[in-house]
Protein backbone atom coordinates (compact mmCIF):
# COMPACT_ATOMS: atom_id res chain seq x y z
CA UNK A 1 4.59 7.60 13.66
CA UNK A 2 0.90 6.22 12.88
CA UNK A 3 0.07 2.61 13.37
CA UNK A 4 -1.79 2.14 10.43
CA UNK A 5 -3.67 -1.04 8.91
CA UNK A 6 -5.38 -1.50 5.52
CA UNK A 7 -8.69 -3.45 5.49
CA UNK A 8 -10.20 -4.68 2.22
CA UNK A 9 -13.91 -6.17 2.47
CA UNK A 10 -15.22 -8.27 -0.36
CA UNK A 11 -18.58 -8.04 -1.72
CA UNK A 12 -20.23 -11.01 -0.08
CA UNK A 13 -18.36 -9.45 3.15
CA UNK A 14 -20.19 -6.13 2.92
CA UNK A 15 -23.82 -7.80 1.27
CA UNK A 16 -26.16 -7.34 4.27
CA UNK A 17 -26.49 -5.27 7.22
CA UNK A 18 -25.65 -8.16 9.53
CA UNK A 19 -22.19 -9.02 7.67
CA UNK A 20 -21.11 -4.69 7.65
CA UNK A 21 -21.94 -4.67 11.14
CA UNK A 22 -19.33 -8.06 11.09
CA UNK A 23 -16.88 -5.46 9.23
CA UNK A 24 -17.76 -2.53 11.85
CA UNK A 25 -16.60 -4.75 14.58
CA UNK A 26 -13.57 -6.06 13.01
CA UNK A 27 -12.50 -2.20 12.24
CA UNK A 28 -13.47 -1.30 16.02
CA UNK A 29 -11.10 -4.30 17.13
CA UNK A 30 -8.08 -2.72 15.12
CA UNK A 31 -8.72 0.41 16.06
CA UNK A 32 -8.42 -0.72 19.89
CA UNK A 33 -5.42 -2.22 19.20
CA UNK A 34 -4.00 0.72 18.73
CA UNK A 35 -4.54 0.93 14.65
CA UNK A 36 -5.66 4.12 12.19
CA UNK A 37 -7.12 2.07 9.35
CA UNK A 38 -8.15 2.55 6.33
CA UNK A 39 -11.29 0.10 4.75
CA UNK A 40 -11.05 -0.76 1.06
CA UNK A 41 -14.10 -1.99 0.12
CA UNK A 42 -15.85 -4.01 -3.18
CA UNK A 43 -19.13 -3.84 -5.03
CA UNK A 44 -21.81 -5.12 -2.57
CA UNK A 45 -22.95 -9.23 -3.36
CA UNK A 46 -22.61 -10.89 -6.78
CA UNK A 47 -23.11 -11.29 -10.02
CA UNK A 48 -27.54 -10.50 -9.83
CA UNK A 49 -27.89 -8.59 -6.64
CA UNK A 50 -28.78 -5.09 -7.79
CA UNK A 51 -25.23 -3.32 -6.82
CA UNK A 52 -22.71 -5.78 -8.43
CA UNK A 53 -20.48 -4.74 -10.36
CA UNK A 54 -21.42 -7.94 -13.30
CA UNK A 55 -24.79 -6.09 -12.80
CA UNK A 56 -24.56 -2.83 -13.56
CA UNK A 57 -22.22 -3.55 -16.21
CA UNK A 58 -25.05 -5.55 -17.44
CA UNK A 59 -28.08 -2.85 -17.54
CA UNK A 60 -27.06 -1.36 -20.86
CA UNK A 61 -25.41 -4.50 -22.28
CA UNK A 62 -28.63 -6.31 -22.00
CA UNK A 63 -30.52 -3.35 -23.44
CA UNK A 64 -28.28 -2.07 -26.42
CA UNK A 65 -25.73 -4.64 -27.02
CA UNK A 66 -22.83 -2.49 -27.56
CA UNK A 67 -21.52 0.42 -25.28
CA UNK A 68 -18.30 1.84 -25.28
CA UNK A 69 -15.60 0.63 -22.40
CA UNK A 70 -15.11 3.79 -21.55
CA UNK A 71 -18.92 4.47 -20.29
CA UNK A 72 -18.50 0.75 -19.14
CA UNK A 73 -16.19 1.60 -16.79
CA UNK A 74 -17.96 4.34 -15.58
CA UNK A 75 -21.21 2.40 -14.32
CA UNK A 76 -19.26 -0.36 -13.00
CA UNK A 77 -17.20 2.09 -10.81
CA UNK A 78 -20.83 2.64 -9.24
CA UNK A 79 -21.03 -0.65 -7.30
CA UNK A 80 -17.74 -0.05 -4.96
CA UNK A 81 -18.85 3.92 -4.82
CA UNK A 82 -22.16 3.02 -3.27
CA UNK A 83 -20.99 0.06 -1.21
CA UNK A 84 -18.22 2.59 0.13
CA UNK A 85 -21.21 5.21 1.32
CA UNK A 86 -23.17 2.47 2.94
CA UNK A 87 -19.90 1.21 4.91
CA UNK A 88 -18.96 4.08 6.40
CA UNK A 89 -22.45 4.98 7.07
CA UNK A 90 -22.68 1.90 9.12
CA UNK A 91 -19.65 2.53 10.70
CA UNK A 92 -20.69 6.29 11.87
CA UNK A 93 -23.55 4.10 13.11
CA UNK A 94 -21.57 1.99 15.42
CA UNK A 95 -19.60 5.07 16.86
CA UNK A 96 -16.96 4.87 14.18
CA UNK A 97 -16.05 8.31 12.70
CA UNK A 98 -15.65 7.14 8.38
CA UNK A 99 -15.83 9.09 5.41
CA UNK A 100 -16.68 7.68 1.85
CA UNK A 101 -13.54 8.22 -0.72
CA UNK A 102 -13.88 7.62 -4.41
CA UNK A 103 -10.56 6.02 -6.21
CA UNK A 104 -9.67 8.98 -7.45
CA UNK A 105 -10.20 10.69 -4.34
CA UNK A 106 -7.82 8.32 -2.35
CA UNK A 107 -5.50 9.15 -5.12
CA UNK A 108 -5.05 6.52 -7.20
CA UNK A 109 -3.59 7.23 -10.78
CA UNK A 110 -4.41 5.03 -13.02
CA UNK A 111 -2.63 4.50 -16.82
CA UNK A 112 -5.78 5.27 -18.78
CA UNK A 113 -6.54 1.46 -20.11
CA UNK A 114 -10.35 1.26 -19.34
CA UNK A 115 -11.44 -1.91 -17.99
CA UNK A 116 -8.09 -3.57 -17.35
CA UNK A 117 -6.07 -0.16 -15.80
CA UNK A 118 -3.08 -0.56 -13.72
CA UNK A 119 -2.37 1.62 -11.26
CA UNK A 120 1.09 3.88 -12.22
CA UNK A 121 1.09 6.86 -8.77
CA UNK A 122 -0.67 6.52 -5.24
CA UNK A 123 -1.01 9.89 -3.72
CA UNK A 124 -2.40 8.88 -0.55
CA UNK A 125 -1.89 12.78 0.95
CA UNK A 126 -5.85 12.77 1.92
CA UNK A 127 -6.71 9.33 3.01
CA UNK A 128 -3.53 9.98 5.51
CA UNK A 129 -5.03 13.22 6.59
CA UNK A 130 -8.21 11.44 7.58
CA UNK A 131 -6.03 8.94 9.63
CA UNK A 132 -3.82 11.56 11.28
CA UNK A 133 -7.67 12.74 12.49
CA UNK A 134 -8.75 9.71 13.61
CA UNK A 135 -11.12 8.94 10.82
CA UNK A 136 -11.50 5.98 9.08
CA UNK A 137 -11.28 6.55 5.12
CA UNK A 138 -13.71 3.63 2.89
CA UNK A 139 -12.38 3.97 -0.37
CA UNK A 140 -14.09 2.18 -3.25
CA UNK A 141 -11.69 -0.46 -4.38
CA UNK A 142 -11.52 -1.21 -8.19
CA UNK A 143 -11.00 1.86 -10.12
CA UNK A 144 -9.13 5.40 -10.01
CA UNK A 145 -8.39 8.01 -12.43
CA UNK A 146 -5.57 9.08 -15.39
CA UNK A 147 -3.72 11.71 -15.92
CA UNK A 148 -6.61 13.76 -17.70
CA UNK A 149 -9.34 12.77 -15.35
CA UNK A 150 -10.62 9.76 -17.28
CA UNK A 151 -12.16 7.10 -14.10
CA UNK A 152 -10.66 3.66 -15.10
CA UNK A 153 -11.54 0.34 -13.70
CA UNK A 154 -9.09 -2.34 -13.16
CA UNK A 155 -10.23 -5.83 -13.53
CA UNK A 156 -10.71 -8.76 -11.77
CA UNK A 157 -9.28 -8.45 -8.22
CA UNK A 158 -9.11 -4.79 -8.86
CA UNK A 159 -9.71 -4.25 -4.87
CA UNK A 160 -7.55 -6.54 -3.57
CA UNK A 161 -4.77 -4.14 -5.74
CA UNK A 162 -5.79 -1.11 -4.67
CA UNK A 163 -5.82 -2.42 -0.38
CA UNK A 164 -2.34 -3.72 -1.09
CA UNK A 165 -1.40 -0.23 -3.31
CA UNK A 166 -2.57 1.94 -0.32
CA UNK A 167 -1.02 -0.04 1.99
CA UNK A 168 2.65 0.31 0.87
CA UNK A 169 1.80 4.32 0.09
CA UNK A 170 0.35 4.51 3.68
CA UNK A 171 3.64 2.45 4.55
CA UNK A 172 1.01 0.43 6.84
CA UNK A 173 1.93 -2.28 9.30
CA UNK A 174 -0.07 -4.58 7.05
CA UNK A 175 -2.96 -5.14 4.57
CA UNK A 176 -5.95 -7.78 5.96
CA UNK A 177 -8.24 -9.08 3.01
CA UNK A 178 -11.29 -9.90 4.23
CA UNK A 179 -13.42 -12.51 2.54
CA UNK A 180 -16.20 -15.40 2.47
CA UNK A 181 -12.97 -18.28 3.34
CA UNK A 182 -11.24 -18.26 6.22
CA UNK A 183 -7.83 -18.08 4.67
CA UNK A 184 -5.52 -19.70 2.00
CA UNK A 185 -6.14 -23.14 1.98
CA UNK A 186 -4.21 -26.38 0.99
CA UNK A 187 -6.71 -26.97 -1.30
CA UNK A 188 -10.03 -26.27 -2.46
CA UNK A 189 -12.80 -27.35 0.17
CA UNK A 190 -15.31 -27.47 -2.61
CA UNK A 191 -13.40 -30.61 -3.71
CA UNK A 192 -11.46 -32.12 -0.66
CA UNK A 193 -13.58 -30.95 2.37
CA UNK A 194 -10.59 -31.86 4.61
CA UNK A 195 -8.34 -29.08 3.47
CA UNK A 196 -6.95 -26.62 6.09
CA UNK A 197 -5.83 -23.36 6.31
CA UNK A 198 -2.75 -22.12 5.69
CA UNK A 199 -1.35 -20.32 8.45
CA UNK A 200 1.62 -18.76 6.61
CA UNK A 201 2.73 -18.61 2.94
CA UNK A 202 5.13 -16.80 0.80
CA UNK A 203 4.36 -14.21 -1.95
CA UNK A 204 5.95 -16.72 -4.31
CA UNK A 205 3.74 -19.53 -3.32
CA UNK A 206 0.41 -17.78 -2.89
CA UNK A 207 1.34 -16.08 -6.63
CA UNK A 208 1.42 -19.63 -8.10
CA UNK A 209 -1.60 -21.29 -6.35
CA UNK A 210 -3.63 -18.11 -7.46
CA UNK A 211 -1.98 -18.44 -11.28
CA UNK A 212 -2.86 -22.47 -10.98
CA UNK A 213 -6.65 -21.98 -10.28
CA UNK A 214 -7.07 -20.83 -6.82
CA UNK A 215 -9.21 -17.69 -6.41
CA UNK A 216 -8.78 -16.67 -2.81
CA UNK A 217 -6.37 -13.29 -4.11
CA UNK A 218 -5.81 -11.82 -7.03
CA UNK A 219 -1.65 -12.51 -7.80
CA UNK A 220 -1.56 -9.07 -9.03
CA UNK A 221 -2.18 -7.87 -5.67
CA UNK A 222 0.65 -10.68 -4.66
CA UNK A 223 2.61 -9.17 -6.69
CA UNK A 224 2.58 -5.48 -5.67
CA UNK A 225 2.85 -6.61 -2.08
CA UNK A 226 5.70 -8.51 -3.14
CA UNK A 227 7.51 -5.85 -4.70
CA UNK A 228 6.88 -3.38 -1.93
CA UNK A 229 7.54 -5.64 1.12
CA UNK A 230 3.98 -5.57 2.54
CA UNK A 231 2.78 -8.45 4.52
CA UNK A 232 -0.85 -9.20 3.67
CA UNK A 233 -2.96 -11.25 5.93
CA UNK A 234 -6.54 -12.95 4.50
CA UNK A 235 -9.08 -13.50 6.73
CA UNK A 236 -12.98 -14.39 6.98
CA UNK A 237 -14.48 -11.56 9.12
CA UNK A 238 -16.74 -13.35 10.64
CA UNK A 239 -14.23 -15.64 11.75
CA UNK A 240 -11.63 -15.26 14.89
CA UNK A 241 -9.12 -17.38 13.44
CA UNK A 242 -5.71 -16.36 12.35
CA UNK A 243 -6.35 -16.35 8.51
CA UNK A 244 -3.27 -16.40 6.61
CA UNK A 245 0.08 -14.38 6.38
CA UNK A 246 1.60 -13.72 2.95
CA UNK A 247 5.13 -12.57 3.93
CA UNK A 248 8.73 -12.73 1.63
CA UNK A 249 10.60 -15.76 1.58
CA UNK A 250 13.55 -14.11 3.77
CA UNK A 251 11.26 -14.41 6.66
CA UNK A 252 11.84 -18.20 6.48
CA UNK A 253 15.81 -17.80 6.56
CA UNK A 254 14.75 -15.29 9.87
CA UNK A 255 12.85 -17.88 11.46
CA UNK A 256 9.11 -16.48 11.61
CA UNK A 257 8.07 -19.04 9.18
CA UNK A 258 10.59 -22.19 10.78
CA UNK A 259 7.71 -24.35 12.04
CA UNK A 260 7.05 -25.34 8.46
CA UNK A 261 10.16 -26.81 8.16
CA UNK A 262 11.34 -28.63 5.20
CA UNK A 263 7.80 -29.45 4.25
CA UNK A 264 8.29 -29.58 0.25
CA UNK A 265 4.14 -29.08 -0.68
CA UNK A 266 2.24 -25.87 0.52
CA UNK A 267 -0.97 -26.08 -1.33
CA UNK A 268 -2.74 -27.56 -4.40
CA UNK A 269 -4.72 -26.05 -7.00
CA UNK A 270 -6.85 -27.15 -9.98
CA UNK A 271 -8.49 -25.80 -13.06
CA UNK A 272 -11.03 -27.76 -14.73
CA UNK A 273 -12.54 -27.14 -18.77
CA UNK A 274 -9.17 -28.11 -20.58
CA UNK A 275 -8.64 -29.56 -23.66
CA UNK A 276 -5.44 -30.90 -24.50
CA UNK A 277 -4.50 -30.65 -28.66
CA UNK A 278 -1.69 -32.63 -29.90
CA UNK A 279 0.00 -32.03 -32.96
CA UNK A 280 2.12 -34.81 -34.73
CA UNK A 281 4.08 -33.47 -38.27
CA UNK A 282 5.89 -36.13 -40.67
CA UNK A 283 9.07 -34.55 -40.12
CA UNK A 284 10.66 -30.74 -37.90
CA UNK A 285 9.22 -28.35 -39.40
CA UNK A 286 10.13 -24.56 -37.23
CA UNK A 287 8.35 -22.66 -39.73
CA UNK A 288 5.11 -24.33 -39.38
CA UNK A 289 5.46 -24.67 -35.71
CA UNK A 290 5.72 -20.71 -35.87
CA UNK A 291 2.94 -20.32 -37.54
CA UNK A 292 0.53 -22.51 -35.65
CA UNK A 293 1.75 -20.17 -32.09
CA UNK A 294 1.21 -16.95 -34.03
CA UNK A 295 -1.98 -17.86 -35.16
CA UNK A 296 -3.38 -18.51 -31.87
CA UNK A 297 -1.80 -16.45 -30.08
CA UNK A 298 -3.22 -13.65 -32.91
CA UNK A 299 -7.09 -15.44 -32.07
CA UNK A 300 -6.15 -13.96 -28.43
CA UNK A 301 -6.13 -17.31 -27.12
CA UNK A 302 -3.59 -18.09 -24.14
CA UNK A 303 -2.16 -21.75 -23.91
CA UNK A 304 -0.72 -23.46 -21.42
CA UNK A 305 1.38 -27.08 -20.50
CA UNK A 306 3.26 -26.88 -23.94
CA UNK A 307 5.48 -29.61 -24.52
CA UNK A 308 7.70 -29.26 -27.85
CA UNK A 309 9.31 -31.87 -29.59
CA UNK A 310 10.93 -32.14 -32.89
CA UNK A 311 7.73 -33.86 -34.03
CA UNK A 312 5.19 -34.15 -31.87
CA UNK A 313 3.48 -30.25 -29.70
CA UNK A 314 1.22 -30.80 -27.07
CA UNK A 315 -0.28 -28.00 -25.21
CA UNK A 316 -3.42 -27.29 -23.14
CA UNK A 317 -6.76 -24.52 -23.76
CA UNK A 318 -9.49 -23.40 -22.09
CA UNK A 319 -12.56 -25.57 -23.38
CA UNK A 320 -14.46 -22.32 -24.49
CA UNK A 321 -11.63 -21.70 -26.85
CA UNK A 322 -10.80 -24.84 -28.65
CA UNK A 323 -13.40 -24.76 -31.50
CA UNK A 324 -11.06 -22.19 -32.18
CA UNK A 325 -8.36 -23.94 -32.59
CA UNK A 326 -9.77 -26.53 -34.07
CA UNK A 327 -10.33 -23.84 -37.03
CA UNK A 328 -7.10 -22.41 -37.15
CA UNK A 329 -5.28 -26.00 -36.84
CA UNK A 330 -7.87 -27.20 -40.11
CA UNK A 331 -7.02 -23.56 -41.82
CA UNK A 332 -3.05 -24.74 -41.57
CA UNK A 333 -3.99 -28.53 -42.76
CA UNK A 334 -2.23 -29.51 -39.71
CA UNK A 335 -2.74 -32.92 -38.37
CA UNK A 336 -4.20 -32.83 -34.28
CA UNK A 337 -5.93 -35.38 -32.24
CA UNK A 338 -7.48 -33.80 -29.14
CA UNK A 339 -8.46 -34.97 -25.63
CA UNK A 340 -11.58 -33.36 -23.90
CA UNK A 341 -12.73 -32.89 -20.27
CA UNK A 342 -9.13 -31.86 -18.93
CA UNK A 343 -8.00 -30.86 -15.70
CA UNK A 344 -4.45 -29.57 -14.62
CA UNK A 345 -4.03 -30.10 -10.98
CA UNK A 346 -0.54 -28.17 -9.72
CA UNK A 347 1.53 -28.82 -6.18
CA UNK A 348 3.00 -25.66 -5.15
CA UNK A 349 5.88 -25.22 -2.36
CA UNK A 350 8.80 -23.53 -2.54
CA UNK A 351 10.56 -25.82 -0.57
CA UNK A 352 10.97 -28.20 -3.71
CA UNK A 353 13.81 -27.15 -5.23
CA UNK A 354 15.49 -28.40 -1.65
CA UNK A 355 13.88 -31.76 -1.56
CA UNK A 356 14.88 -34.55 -4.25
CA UNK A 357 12.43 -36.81 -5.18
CA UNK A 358 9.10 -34.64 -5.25
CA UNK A 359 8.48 -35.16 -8.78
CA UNK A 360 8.84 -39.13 -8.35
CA UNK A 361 6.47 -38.88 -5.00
CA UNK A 362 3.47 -36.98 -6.93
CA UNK A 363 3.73 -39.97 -9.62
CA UNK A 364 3.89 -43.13 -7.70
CA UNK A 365 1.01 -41.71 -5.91
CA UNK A 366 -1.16 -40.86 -8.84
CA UNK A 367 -0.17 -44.15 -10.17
CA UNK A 368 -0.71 -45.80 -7.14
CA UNK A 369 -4.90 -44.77 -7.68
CA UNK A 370 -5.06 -45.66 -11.25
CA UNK A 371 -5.10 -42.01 -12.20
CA UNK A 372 -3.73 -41.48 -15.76
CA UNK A 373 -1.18 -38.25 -16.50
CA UNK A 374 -1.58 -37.29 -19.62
CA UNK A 375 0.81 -34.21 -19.80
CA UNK A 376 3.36 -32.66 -17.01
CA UNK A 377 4.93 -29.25 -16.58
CA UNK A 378 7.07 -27.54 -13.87
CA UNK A 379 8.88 -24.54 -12.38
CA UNK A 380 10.81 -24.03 -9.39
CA UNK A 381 8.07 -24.45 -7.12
CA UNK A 382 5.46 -25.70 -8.79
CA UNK A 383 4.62 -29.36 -10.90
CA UNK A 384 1.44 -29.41 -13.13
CA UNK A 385 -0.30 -32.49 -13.99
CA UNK A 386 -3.13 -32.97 -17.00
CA UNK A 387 -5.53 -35.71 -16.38
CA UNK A 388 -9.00 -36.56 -16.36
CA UNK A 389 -11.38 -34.27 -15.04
CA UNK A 390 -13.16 -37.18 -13.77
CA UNK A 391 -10.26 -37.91 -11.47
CA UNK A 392 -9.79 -34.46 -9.81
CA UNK A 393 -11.11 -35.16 -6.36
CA UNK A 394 -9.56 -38.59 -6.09
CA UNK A 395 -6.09 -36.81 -7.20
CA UNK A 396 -6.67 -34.09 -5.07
CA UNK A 397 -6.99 -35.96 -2.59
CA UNK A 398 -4.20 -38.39 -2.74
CA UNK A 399 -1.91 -35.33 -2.99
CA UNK A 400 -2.94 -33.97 0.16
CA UNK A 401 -2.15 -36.93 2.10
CA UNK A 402 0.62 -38.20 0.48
CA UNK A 403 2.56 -34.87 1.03
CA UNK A 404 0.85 -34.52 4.86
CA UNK A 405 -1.13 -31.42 4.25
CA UNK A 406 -3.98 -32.31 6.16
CA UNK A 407 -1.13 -31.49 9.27
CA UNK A 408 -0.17 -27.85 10.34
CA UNK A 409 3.55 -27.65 10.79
């Protein structure tokens, strides 16, 4: 039976000749430890270098305003074709036998939604014939096709889906995601330069931190390794370090994951640009509390932290969106007050629901730094806190040390 490992490369990862020759040598190392692997790659650099995807869906935006999302799909399918022909040309450079797949020709079937597609059947029958030969398959990450041949993409962290897809098809050993951080971190370094890396993390965790603001993995990728039992590791390719393993909880009960202990905080993550609407009516009124949800929801607006009482509804939005509201609420002759330049900071861990007293812990220390909560929320693993933007790094901060992240266990 093959050994076989999926590699994804993001597009900062595969941006210059210096970084694919990075990727070349991390494929080389695999494939000396005794690996057949397959390379998912995405769209080469960012949003203005001249392959990104952000920039070839803008060349006939910019020029006539309106194109269908069908032909939109298919330019922005271009970027991860082209940046899968210039991988595995490097590789066959550095020795590396590779061959260039499309989506559709890795055989991924998609459910025909253009720009937004989910993936439905993974007929991997090729790619696995190119590993049984000792050739390493680059398949453009992002996209595949439906049922009638239509090419679909499928949104943000499109690639990171399709390494983890072809992964539990290819029944590989595991999936590495390769990309510009050196692994899942305890928090953003952006904000609290002392955060560290993760070393191991559960698909529940990693789900929430990625739902809460961080970026590092798309949790739809989470999610199908989840459901299909594949352990995903993310790495920096130009970094020997460890990265991070995304396993299932059980492996904790096992004992791979028992040097963590009964820590109750894995990670904390932010999002910043909220504005927090409160609603007060003279007396319960259901009907009008309907109303108000429908509407926005109709407006295709998503809202988060809601708290609901009998006469008071508080709840969070995106800043871009609450002009919006604002109209609706004034359409309804509803009475609101609002509070701008939000930010919902979350501690994630699934070792809370074990631990008393976690709740208490993030307040007293917030409280202990003069940093005003305006709004709570929670799940199993996860309390969210609304305060002032202006306080994020002092809160982040605060939270890291008072729940010890800054030290590995």
């Amino acid at each position: 039976m093959l050994k076989i490992m999926v590699q994804k490369y993001g597009g900062t990862s595969v941006s210059t000749p210096d970084k694919r020759v990075f990727v070349a040598r991390r494929v080389n190392e695999a494939i000396q430890q005794g690996y057949r692997v397959a390379v998912v790659v995405s769209a080469m650099g960012r949003d203005g270098d001249p392959y990104a995807t952000d920039t070839l869906k803008a060349l006939p935006l910019h020029e006539y305003g309106e194109v269908s999302l069908r032909e939109l799909d298919l330019i922005m399918s271009c970027g991860e074709i082209i940046s899968a022909v210039v991988m595995a040309a490097t590789l066959s450079r550095e020795g590396i036998t590779a061959c260039a797949l499309s989506g559709a020709q890795a055989g991924l079937v998609t459910d025909g939604c253009y720009g937004e597609a989910e993936v439905v059947d993974c007929r991997p029958e090729k790619v696995m014939g190119m590993l049984e030969q000792g050739i390493v398959p680059v398949v453009a990450g992002f996209q595949g096709v439906d049922s009638g041949g239509e090419l679909n993409t499928m949104g943000r962290g499109g690639s990171d889906t399709t390494a983890v897809i072809l992964g539990a098809a290819l029944h590989a050993e595991k999936v590495e995601i390769y990309t510009d951080v050196s692994g899942i971190m305890t928090a953003d370094p952006r904000i609290f330069k002392e955060a560290r890396v993760i070393q191991q993390i559960t698909y529940g965790e990693v789900c929430q931190l990625a739902y809460e603001g961080a970026r590092v993995i798309h949790p739809r990728a989470v999610e199908v390794a989840m459901r299909n039992n594949v352990n995903v590791v993310v790495r920096n390719p130009e970094d020997d370090g460890p990265g991070t393993l995304i396993a299932g909880e059980h492996l904790m009960r096992e004992g791979t994951f028992s040097t963590r202990g009964r820590r109750a905080v894995t990670g904390i993550a932010h999002t910043t640009g909220l504005v927090q609407f409160f609603i007060r009516f003279p007396e319960p009124n259901p009907l009008r509390e309907l109303e108000i949800f429908q509407r926005i929801g109709e407006a295709g607006i998503n809202i988060d932290l809601i708290s609901v009482f009998p006469l008071v509804k508080a709840f969070t939005v995106k800043g871009e969106h609450s002009l919006k509201v604002e109209d609706i609420l004034k359409g309804l002759d509803v009475s609101y007050n609002l509070n701008q330049d939000c930010a919902k900071i979350s501690v994630v861990g699934v070792g809370m629901h074990g631990i008393p007293g976690v709740m208490a812990r993030v307040v007293e220390s917030l409280h202990a730094q003069g940093i005003k909560i305006k709004q709570t929320g929670d799940s199993n693993i996860t309390i969210s806190l609304l305060i002032g933007q202006q306080d994020l790094a002092k809160a982040v901060k605060t939270l890291h040390e008072s729940f010890h992240l800054n030290v590995a266990q």
